[in-house]
N, C-alpha and C. Protein backbone atom coordinates (compact mmCIF):
# COMPACT_ATOMS: atom_id res chain seq x y z
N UNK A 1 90.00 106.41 81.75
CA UNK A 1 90.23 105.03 81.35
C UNK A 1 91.39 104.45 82.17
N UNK A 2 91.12 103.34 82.54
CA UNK A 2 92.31 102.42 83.46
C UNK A 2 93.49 101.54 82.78
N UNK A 3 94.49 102.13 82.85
CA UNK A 3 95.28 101.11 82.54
C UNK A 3 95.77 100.24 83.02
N UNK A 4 96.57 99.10 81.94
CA UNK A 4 96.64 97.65 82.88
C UNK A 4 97.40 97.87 84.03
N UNK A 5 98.51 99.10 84.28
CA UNK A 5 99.45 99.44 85.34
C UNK A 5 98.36 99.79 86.55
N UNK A 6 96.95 100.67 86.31
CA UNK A 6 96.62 101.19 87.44
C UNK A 6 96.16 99.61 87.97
N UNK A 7 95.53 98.44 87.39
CA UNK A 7 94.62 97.51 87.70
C UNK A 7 96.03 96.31 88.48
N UNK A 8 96.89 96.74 88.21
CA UNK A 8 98.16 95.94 88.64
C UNK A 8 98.36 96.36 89.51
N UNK A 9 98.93 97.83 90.03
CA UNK A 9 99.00 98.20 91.25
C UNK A 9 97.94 98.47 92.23
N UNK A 10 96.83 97.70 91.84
CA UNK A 10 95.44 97.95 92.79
C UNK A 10 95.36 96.62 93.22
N UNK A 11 95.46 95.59 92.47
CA UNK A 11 95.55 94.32 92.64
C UNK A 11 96.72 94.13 94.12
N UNK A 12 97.88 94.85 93.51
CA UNK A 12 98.89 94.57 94.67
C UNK A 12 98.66 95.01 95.75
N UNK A 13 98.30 96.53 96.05
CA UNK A 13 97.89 96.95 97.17
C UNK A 13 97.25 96.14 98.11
N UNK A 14 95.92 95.23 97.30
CA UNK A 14 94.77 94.66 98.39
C UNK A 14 95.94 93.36 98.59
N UNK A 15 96.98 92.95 97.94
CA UNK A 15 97.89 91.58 98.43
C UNK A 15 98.43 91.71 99.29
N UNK A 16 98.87 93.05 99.20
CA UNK A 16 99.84 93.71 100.53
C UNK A 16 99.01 93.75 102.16
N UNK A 17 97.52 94.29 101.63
CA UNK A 17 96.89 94.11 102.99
C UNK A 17 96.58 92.73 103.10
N UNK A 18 96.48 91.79 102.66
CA UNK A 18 96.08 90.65 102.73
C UNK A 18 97.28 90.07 103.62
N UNK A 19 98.77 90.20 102.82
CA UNK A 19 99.88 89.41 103.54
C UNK A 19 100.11 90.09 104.97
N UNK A 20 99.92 91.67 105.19
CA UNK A 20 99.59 92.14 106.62
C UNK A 20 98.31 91.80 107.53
N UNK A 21 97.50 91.52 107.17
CA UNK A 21 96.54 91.36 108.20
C UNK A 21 96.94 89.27 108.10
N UNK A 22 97.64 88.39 107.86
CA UNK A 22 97.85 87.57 107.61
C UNK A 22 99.16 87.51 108.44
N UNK A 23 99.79 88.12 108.62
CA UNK A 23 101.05 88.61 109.74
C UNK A 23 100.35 88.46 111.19
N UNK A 24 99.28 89.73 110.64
CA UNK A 24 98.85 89.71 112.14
C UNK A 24 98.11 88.70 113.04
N UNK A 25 97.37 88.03 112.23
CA UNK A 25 96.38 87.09 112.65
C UNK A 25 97.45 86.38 113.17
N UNK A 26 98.61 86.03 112.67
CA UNK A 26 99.53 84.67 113.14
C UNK A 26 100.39 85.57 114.61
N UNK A 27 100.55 86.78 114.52
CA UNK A 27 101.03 87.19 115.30
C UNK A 27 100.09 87.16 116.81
N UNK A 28 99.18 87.76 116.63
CA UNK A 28 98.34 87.71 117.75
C UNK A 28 97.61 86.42 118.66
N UNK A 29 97.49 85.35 117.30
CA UNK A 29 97.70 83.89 117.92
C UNK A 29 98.72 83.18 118.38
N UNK A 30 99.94 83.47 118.10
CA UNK A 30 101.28 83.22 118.94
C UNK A 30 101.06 83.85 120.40
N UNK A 31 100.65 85.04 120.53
CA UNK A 31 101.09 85.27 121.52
C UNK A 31 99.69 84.98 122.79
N UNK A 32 98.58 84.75 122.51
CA UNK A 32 97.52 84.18 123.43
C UNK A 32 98.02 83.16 124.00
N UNK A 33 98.56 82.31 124.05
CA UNK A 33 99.00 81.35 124.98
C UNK A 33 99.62 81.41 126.36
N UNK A 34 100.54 82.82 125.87
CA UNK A 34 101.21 83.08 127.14
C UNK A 34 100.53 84.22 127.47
N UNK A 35 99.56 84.71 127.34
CA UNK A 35 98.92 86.13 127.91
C UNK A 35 97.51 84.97 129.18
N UNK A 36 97.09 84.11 128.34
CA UNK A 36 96.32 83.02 128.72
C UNK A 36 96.95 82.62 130.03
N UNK A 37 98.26 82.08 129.91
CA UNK A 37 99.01 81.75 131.36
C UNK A 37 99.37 82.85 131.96
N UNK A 38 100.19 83.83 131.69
CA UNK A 38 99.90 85.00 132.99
C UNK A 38 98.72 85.69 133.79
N UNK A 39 97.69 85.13 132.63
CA UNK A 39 96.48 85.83 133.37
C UNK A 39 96.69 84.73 134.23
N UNK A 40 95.72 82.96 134.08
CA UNK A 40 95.86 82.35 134.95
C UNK A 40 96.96 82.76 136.39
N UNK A 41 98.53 83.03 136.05
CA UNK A 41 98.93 82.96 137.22
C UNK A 41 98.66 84.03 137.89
N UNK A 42 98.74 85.03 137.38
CA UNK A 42 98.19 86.58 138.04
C UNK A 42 96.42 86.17 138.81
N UNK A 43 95.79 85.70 137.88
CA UNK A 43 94.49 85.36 138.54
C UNK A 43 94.99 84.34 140.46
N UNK A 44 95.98 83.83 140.16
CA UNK A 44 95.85 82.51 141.52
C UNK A 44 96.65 83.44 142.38
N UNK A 45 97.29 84.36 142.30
CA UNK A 45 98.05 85.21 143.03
C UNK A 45 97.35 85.87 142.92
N UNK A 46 96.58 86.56 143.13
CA UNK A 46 95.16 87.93 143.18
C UNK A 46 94.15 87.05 144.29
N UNK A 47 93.88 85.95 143.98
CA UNK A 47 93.39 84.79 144.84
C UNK A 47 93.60 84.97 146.22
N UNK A 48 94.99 84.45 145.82
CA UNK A 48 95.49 84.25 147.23
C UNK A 48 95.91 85.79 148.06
N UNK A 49 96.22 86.68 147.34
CA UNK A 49 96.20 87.92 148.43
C UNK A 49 94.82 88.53 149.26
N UNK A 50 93.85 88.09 148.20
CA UNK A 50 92.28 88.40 148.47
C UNK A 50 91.70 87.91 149.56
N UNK A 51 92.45 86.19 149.89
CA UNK A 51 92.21 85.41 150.80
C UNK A 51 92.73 85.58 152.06
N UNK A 52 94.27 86.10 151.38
CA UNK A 52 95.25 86.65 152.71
C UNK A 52 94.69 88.13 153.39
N UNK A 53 93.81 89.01 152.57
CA UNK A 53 93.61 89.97 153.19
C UNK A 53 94.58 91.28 153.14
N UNK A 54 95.84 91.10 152.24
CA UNK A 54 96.68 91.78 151.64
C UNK A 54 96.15 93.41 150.89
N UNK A 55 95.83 93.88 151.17
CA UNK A 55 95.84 95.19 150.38
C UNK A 55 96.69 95.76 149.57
N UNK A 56 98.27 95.85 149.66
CA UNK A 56 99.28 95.61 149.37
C UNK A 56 99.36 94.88 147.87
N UNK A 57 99.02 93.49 148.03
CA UNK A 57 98.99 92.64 147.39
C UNK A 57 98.30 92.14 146.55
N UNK A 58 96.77 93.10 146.92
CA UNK A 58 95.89 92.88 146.05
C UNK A 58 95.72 93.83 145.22
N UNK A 59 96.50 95.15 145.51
CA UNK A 59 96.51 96.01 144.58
C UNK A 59 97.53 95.86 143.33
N UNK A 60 98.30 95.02 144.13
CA UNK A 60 99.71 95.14 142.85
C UNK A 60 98.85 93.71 141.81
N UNK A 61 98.93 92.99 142.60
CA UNK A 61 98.02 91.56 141.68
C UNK A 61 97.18 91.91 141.19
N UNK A 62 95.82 92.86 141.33
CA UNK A 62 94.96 93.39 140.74
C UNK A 62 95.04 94.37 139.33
N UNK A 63 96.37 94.81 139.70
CA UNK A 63 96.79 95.49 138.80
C UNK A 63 97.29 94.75 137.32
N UNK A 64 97.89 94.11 137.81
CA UNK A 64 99.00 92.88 136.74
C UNK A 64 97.71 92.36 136.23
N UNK A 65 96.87 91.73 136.66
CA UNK A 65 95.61 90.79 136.49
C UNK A 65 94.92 91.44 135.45
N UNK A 66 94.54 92.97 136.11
CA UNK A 66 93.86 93.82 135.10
C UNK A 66 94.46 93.87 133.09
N UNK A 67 96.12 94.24 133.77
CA UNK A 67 96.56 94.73 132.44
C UNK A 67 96.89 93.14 131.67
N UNK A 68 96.79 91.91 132.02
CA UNK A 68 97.43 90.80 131.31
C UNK A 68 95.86 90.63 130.68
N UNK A 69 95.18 90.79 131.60
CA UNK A 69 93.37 90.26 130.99
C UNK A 69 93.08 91.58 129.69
N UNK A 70 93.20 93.08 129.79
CA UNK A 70 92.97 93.80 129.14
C UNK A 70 93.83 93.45 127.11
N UNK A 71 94.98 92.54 127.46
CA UNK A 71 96.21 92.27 126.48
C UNK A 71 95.61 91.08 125.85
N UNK A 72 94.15 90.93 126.28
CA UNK A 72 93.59 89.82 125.67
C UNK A 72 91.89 90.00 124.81
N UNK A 73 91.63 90.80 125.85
CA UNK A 73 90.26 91.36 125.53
C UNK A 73 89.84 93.13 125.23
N UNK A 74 90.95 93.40 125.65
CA UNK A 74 90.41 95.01 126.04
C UNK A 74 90.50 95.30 124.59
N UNK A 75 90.45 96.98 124.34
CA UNK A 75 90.19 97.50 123.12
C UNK A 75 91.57 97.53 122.08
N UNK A 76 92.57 97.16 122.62
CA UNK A 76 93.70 96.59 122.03
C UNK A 76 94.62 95.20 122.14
N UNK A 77 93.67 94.36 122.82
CA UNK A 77 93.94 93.26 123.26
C UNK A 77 94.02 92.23 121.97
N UNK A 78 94.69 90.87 122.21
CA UNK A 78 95.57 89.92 121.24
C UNK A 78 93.72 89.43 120.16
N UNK A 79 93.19 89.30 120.95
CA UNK A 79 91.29 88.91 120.69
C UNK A 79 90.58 89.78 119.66
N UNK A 80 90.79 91.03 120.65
CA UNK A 80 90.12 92.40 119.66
C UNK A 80 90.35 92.66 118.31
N UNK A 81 92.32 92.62 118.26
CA UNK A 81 92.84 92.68 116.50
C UNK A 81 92.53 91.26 116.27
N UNK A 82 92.53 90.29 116.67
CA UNK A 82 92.60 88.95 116.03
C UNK A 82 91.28 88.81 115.30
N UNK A 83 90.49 89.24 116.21
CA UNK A 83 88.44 89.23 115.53
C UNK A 83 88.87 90.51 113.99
N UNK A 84 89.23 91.80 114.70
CA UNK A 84 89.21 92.91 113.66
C UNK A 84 89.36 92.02 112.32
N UNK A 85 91.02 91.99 112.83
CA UNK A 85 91.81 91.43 111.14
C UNK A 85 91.14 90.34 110.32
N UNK A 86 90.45 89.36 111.35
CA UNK A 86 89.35 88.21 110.22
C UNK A 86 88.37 89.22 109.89
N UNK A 87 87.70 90.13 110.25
CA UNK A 87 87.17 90.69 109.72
C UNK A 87 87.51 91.74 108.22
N UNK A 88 88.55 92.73 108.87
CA UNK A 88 88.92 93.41 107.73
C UNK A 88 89.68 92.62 106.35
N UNK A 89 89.97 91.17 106.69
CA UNK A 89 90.57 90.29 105.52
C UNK A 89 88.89 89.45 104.67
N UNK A 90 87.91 89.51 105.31
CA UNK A 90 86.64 89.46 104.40
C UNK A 90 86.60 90.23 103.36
N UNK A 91 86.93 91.24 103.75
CA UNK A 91 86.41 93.10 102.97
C UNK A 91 87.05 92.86 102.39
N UNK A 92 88.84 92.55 102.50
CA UNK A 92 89.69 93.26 101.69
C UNK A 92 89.40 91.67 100.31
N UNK A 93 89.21 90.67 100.68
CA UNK A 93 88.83 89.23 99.48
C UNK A 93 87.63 89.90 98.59
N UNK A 94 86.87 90.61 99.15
CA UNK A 94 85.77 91.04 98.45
C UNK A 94 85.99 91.68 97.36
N UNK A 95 86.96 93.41 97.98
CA UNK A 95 87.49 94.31 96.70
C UNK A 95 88.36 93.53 95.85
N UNK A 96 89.41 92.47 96.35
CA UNK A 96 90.46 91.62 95.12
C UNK A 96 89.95 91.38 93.83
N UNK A 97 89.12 90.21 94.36
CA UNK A 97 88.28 89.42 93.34
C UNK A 97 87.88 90.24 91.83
N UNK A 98 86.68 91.40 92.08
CA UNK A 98 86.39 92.24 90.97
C UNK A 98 87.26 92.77 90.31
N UNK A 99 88.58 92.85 91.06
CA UNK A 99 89.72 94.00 90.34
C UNK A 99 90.38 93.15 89.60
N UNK A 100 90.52 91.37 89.81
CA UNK A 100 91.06 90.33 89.05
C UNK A 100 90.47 90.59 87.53
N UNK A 101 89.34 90.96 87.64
CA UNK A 101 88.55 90.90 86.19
C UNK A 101 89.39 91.75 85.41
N UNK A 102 89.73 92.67 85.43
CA UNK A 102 90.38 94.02 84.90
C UNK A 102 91.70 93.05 84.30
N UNK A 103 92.04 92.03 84.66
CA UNK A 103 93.76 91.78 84.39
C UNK A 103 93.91 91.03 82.59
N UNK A 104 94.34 91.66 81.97
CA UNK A 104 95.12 91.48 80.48
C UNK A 104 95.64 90.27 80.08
N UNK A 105 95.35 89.81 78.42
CA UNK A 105 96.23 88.19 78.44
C UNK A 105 97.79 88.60 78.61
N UNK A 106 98.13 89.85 77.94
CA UNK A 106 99.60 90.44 78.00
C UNK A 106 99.97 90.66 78.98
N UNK A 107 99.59 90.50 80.31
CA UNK A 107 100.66 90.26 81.11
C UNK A 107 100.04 89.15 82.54
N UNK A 108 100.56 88.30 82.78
CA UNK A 108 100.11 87.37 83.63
C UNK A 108 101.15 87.12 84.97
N UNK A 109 100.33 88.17 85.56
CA UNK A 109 100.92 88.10 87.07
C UNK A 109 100.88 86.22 88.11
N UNK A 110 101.82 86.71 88.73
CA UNK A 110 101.70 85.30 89.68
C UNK A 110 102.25 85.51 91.10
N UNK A 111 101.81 84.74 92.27
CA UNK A 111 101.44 85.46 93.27
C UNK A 111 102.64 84.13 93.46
N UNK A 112 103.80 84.23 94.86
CA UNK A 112 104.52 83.30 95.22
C UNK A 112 105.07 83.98 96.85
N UNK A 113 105.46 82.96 97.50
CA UNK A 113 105.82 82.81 98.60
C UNK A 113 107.28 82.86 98.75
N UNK A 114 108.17 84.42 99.86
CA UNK A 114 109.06 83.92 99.68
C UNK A 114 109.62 83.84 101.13
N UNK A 115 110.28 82.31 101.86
CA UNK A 115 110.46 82.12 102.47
C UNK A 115 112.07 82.87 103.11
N UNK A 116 112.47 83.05 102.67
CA UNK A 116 113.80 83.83 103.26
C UNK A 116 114.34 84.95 102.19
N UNK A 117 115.04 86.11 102.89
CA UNK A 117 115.63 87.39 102.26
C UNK A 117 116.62 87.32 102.79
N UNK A 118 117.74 87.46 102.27
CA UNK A 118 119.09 87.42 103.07
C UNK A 118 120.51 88.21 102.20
N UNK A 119 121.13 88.43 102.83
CA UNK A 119 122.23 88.54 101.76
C UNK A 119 122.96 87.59 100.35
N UNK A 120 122.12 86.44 100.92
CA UNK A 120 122.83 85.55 100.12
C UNK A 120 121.60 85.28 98.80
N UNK A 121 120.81 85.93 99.18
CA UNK A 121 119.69 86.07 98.17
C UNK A 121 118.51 86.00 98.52
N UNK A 122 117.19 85.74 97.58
CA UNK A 122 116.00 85.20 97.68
C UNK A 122 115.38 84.37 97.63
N UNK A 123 114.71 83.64 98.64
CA UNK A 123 114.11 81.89 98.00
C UNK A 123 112.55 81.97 98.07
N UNK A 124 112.49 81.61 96.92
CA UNK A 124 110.66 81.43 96.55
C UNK A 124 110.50 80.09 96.43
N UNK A 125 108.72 80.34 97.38
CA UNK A 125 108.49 78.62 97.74
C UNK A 125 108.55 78.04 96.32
N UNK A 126 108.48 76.90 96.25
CA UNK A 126 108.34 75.85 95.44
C UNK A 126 106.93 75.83 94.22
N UNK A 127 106.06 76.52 95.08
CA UNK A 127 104.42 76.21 94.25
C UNK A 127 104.69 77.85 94.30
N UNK A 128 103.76 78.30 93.14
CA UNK A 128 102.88 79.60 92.95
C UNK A 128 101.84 79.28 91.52
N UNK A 129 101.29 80.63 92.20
CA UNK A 129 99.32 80.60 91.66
C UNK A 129 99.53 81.69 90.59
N UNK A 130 98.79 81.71 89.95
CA UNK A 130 98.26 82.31 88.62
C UNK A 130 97.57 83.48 89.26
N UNK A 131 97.81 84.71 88.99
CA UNK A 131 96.77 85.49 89.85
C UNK A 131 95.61 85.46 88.96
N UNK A 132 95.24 85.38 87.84
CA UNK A 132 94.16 85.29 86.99
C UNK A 132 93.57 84.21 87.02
N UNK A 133 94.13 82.27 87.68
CA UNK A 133 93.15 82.02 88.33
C UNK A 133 93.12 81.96 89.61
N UNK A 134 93.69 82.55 90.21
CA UNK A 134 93.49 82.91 91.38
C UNK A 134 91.33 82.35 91.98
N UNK A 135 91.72 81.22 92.72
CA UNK A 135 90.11 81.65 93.39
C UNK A 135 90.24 81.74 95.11
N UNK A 136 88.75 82.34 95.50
CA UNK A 136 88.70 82.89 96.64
C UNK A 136 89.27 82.04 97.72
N UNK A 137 89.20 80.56 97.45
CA UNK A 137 89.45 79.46 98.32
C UNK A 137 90.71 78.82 98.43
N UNK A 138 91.46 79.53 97.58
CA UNK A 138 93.03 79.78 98.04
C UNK A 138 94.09 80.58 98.82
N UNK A 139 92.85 81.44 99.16
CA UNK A 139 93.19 81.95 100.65
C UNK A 139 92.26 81.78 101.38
N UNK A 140 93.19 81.14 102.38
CA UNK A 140 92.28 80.69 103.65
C UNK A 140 91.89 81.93 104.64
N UNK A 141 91.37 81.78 105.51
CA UNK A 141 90.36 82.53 107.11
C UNK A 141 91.58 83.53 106.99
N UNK A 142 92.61 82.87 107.71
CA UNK A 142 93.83 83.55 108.29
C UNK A 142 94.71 84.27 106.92
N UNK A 143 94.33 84.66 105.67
CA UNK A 143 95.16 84.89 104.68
C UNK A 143 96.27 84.43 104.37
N UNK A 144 96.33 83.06 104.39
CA UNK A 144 97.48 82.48 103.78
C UNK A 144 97.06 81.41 102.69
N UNK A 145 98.09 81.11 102.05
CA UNK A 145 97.96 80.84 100.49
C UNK A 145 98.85 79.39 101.20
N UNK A 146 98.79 77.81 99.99
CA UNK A 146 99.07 76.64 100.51
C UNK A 146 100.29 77.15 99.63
N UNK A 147 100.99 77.95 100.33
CA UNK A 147 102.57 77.82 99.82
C UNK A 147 103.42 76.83 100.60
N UNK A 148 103.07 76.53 102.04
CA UNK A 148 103.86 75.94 102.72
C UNK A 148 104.39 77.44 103.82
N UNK A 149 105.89 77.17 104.38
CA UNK A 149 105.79 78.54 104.87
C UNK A 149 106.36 79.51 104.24
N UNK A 150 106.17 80.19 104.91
CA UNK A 150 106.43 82.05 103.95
C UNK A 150 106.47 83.33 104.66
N UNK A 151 107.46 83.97 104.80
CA UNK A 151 107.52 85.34 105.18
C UNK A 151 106.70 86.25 104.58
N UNK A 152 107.23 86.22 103.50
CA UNK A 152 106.27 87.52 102.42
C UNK A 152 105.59 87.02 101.50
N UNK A 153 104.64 87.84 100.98
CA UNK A 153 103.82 87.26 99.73
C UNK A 153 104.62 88.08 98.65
N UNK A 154 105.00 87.52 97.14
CA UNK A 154 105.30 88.15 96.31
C UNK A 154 104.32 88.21 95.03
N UNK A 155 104.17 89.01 94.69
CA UNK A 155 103.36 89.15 93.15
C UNK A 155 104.21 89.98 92.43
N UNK A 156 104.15 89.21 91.40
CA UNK A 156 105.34 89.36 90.30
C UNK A 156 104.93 88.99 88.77
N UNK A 157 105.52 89.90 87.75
CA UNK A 157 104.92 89.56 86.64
C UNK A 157 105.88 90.48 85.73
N UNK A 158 105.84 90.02 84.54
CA UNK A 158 106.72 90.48 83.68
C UNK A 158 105.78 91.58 82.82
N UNK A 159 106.39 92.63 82.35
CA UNK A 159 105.87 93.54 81.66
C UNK A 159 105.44 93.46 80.25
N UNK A 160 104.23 94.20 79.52
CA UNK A 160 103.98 93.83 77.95
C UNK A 160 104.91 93.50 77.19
N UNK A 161 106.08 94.16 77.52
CA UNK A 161 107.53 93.95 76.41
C UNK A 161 108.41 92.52 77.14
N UNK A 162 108.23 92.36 77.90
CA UNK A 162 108.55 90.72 78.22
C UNK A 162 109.70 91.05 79.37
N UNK A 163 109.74 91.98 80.14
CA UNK A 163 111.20 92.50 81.09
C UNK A 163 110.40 92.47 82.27
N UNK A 164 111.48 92.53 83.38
CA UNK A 164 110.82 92.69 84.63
C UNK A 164 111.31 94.10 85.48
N UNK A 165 110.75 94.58 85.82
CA UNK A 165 110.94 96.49 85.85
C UNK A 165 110.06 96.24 87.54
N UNK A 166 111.21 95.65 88.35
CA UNK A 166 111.37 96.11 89.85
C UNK A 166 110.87 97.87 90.59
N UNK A 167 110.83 98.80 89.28
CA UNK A 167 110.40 99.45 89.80
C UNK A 167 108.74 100.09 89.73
N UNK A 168 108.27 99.40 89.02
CA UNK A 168 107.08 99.49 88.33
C UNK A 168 105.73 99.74 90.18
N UNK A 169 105.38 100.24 89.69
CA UNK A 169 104.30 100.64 91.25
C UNK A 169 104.09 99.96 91.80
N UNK A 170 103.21 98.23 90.97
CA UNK A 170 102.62 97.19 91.53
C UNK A 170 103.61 96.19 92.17
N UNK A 171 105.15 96.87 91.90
CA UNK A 171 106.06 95.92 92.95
C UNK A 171 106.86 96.67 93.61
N UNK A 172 107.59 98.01 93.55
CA UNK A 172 108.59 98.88 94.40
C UNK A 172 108.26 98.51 95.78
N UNK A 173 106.58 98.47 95.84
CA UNK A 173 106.62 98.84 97.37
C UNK A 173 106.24 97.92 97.94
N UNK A 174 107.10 96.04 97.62
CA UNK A 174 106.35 95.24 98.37
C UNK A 174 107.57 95.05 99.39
N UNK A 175 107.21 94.31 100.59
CA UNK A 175 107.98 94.63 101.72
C UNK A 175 109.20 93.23 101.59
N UNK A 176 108.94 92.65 100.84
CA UNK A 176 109.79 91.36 100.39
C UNK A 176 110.94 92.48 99.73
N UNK A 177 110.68 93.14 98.93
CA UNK A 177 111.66 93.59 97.92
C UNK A 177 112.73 94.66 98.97
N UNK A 178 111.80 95.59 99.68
CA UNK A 178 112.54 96.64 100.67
C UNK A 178 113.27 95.59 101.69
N UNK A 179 112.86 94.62 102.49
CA UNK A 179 113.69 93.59 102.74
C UNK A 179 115.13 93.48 101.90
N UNK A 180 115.00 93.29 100.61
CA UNK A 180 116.65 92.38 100.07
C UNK A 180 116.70 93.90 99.95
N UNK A 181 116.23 94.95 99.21
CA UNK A 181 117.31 96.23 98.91
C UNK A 181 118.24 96.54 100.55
N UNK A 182 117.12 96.14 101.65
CA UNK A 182 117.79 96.71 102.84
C UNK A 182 118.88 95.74 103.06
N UNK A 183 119.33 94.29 102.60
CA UNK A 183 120.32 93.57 102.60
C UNK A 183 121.01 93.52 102.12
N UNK A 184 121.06 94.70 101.31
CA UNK A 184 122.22 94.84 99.86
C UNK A 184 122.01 94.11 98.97
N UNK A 185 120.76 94.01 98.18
CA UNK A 185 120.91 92.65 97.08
C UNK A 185 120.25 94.07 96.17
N UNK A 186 121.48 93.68 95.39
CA UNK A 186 121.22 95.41 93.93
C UNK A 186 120.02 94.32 92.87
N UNK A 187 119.88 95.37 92.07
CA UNK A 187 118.42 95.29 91.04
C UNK A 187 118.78 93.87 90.19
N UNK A 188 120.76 93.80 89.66
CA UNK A 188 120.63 92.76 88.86
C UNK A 188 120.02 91.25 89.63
N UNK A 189 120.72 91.45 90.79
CA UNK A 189 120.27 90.24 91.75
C UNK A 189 119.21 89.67 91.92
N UNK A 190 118.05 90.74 92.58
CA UNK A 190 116.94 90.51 92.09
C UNK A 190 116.16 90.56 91.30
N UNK A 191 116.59 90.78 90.05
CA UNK A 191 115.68 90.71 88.24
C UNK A 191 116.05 89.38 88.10
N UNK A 192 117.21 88.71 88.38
CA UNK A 192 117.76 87.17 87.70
C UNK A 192 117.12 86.70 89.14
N UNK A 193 116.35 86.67 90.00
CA UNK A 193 115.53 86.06 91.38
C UNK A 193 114.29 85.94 90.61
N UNK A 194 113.71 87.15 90.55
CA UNK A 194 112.35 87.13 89.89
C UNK A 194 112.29 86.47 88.84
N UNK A 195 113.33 86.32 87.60
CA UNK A 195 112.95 86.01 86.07
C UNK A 195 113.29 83.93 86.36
N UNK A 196 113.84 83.49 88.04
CA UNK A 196 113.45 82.47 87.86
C UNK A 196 111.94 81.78 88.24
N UNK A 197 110.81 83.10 88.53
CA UNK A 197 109.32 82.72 88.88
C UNK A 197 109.14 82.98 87.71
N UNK A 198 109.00 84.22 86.92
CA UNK A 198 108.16 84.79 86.32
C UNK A 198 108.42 84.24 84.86
């Protein structure tokens, strides 16, 4: 039999891949622009040694050409994870959804955006969602939620007895939280952070 803890920390897990492959997608589209222009210039300099008759020149340009074009297309290229991750963020919306069913009136998780971790504390966006109504069309292609912007995704929720227990499975290990512990922000800090979402 499942308890509401296992259906909480299963829930979080697939958020966690969601806010990572949601990293990545933005990551790998940042950086096509300029892989796009080095190829171009590597391509007009490969050109022109080809034209010049350079051997020299067409090996080193050929080379550069090869590895800037491979950083786009090849089997680890910006394209390859960018296709993967829309892909593996289908799958992972698929398993969420059913595991939402499992979630309790006694405890009502909520999913929020938090834009900065710092020493000086935590700031959570402005809007957050209900993970119970959570629907599929609040995360978009790229896995992001209309928080506005956001570093981390947080899901957060107070326990049957009404406390918030930072160490509980479905939150120890979200990367928002290892963030402020790694900034020095102790447990009271962030329980009076969280208990102003939750």
């Amino acid at each position: 039999m499942r308890t509401i803890d296992d259906v909480l920390e299963d829930i979080s897990h697939e958020l966690k891949l969601i806010d990572i492959k949601r990293r990545m997608i933005a990551e790998t589209t940042a950086r096509l622009p300029w892989l796009y222009i080095a190829t171009a210039v590597l391509g007009f300099f490969l050109l022109g040694s080809i034209l010049s008759l350079s051997i020299f020149f067409i090996f080193i340009f050929g080379s550069l050409f090869s590895g800037a074009l491979a950083n786009i297309v090849g089997p680890l290229g910006a394209l390859t994870a960018r296709k993967r991750a829309y892909r593996e963020l289908a799958d992972i919306k698929e398993r969420l959804f059913p595991k939402l069913l499992g979630l309790t009136p006694e405890v009502s998780p909520v999913l929020v955006g938090i834009s900065h971790v710092g020493k000086d504390g935590v700031r959570f966006t402005e809007r957050k969602v209900s993970v119970a109504a959570l629907r599929e069309e609040d995360i978009d292609v790229r896995g992001a939620m209309a928080f506005g912007y956001y570093k981390y995704l947080a899901f957060l929720f107070r326990t049957p007895a009404g406390t918030i227990d930072l160490k509980h499975p479905a939150i120890r290990q979200q990367y928002w939280l290892a963030e402020a512990r790694r900034r020095g922000l102790g447990p009271d800090a962030l329980s009076r952070a969280v208990a102003e979402v939750v």
